[in-house]
Every structure is written in C-alpha cells, then in structure tokens.
C-alpha atoms as a PDB file:
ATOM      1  CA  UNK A   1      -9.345  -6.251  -3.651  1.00  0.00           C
ATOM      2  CA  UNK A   2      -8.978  -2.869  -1.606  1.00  0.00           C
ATOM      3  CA  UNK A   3      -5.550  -2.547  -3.562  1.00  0.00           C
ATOM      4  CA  UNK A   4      -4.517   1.504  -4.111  1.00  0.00           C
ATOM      5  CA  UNK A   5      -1.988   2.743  -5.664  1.00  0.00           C
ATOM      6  CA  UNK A   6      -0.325   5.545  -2.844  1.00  0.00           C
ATOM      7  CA  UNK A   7       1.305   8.231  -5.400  1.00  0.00           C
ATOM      8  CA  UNK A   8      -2.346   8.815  -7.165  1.00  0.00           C
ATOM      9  CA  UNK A   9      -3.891   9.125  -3.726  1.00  0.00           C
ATOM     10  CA  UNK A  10      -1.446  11.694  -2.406  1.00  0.00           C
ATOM     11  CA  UNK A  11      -1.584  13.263  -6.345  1.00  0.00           C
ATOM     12  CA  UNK A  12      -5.471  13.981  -6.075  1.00  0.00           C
ATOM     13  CA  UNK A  13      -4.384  16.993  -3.593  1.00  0.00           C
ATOM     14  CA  UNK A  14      -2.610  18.803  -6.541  1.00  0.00           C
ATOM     15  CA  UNK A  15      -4.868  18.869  -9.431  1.00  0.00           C
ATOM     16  CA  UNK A  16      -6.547  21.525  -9.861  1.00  0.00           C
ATOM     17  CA  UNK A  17     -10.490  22.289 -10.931  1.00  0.00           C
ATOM     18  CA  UNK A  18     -11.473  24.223 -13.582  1.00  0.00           C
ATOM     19  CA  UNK A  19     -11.439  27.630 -10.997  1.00  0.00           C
ATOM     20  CA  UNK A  20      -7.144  26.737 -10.174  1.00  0.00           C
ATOM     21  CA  UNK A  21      -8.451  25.125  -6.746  1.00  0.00           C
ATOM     22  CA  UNK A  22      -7.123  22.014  -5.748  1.00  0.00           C
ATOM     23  CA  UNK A  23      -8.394  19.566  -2.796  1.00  0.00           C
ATOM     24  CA  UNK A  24      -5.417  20.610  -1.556  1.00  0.00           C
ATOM     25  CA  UNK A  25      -6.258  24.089  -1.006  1.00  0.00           C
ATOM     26  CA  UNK A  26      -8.762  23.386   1.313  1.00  0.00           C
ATOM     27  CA  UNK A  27      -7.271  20.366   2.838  1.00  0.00           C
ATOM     28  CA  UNK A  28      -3.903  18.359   4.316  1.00  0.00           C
ATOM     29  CA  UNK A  29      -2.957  15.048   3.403  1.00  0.00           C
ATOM     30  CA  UNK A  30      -1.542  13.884   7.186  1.00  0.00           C
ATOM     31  CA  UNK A  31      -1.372  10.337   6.814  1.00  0.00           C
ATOM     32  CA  UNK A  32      -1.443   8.082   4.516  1.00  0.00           C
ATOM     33  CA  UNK A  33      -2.193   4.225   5.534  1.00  0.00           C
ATOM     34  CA  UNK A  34      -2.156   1.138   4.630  1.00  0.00           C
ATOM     35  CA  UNK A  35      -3.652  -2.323   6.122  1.00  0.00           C
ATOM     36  CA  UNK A  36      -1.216  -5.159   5.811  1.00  0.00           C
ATOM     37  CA  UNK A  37      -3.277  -8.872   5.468  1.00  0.00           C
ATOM     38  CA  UNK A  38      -1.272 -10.038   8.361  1.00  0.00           C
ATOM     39  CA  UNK A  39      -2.733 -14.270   7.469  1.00  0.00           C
ATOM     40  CA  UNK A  40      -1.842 -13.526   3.482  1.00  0.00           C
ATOM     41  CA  UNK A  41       1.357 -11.209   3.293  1.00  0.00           C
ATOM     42  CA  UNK A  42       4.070 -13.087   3.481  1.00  0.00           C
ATOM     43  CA  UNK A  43       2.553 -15.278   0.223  1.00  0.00           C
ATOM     44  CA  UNK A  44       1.299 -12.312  -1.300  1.00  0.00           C
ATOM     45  CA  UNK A  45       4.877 -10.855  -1.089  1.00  0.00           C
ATOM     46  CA  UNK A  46       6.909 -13.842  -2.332  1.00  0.00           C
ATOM     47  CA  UNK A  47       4.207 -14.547  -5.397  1.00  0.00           C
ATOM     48  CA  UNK A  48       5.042 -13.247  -8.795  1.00  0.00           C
ATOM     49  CA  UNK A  49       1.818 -12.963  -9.586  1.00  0.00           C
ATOM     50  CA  UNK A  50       1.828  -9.807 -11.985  1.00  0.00           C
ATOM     51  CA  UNK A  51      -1.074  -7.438 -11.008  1.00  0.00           C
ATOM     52  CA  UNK A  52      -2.621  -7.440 -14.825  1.00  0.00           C
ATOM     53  CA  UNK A  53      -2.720 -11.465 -14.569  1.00  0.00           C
ATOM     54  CA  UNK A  54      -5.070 -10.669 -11.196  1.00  0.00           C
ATOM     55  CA  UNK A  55      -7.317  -8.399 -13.172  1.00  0.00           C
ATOM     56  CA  UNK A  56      -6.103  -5.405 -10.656  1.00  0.00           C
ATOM     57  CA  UNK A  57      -6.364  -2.429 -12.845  1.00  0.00           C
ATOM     58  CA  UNK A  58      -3.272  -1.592 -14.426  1.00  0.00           C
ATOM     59  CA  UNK A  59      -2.627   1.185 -17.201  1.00  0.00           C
ATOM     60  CA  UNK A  60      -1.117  -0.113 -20.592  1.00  0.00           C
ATOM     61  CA  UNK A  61       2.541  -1.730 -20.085  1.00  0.00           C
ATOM     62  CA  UNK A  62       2.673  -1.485 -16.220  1.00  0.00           C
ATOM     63  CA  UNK A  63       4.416  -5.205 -15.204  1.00  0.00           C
ATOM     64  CA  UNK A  64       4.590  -4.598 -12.095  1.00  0.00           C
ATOM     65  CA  UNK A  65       3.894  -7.573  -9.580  1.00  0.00           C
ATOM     66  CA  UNK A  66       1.120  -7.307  -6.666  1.00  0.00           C
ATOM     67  CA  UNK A  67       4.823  -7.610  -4.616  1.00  0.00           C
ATOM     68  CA  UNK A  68       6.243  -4.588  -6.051  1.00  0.00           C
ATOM     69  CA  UNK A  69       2.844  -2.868  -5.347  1.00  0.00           C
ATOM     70  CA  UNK A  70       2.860  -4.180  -2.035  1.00  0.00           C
ATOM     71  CA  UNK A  71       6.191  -2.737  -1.423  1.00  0.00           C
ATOM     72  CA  UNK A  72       5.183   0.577  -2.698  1.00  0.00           C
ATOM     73  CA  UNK A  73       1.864   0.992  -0.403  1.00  0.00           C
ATOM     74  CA  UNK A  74       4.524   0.313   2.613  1.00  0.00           C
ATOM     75  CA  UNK A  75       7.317   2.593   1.750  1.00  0.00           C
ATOM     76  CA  UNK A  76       5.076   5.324   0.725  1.00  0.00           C
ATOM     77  CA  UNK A  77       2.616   5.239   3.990  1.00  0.00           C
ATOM     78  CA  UNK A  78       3.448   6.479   7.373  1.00  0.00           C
ATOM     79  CA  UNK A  79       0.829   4.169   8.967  1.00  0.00           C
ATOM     80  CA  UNK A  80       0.665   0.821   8.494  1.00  0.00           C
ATOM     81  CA  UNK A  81      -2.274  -1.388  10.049  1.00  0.00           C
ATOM     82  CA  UNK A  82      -1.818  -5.173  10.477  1.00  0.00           C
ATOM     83  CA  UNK A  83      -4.830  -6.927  10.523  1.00  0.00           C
ATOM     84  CA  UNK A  84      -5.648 -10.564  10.729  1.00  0.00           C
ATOM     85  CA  UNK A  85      -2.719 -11.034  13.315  1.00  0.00           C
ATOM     86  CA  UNK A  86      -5.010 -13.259  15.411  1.00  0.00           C
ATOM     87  CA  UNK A  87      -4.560 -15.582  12.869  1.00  0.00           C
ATOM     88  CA  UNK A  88      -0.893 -15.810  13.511  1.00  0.00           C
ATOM     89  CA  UNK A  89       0.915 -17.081  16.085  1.00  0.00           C
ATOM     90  CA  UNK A  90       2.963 -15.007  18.194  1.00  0.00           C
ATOM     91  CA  UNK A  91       6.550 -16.160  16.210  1.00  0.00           C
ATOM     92  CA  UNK A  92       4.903 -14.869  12.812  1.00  0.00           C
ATOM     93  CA  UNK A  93       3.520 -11.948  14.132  1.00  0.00           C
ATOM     94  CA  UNK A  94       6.763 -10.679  15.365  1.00  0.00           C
ATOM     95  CA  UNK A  95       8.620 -11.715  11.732  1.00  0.00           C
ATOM     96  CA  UNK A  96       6.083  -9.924  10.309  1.00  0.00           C
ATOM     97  CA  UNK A  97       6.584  -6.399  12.206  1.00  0.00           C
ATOM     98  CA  UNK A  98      10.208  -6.913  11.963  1.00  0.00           C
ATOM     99  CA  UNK A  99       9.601  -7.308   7.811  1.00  0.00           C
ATOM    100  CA  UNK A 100       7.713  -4.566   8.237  1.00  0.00           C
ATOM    101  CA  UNK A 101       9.722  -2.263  10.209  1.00  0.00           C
ATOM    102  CA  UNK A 102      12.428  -3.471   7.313  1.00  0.00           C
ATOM    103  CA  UNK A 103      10.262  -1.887   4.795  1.00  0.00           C
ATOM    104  CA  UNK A 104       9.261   0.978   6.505  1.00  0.00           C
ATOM    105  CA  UNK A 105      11.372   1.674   9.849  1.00  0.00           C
ATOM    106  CA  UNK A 106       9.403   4.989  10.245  1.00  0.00           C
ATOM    107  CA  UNK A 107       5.814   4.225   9.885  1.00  0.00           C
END
C-alpha cells in the first residue's frame, strides 16, 4: 500500500546502536512527506475501514481506521504531494487543497 506510519519514521533518528550512535547523529530529519491519492482520498477518508480489516500492519489492539492514519501522515508532515490530480477536475482539485490546507495549513 505505501502506507507509513510518520512518528516511527521521525523515531528511527533517536535510537541508538549498540556504540550510543543514533542515525541522528550523523544526519537531519528536514522534511517529512507525504503523497496524498488525489483520485482516492476523499473515499479513503470518509471509509471506516479499520486498517487491521485491510491487512495494513497494525501492532496488537491498534483500531485505528486507514482515516485516522490518513489524518496522522498529514498533520505530522510538512510536505504534502498530491498526485493523481489529473484525474480530477478543476472543482475537486481545489476542495481537495482546501481539505488539505484544513488539515495541515502549514505544510
């Protein structure tokens, strides 16, 4: 599916090796992005689907919906990437940047 979870991402700069160095003393996370489905989002973000019951993989007890994950990759990135927008006319391309800019008025 391409689907990441953000706060893992960003958390692989703090653990540390076996010697105390982390990726993170060697390197800067600058950006983190995400690529919105601009043909599929607006379904994808009203579904309940849960992201278990897609066979994304989940630890033990998460519930969470592919919505609420959807919602996380956007608040948590300071790039966001719409793709597929040729797919859209030029009304649903600009709801979707405004629900975007909603989301995430900084990225």
């Amino acid at each position: 599916s391409g689907v990441s979870e953000p706060l893992p991402v960003a958390e692989t700069f703090t653990f540390a090796d076996a010697r105390g160095t982390s990726l993170g003393d060697v390197a800067r996370l600058d950006t983190l992005a995400t690529v919105v489905d601009g043909a599929h989002f607006a379904d994808e973000l009203y579904a309940a689907d849960r992201l278990r019951g897609r066979g994304w993989g989940v630890l033990e007890g998460d519930e969470r919906t592919v919505a609420q994950l959807f919602c996380d990759q956007l608040e948590f990135a300071n790039v966001i990437v719409m793709n597929k927008v040729d797919l859209l006319d030029a009304g649903e391309r600009s709801r979707l940047r405004a629900l975007l800019r909603r989301l995430n008025p900084t990225a």
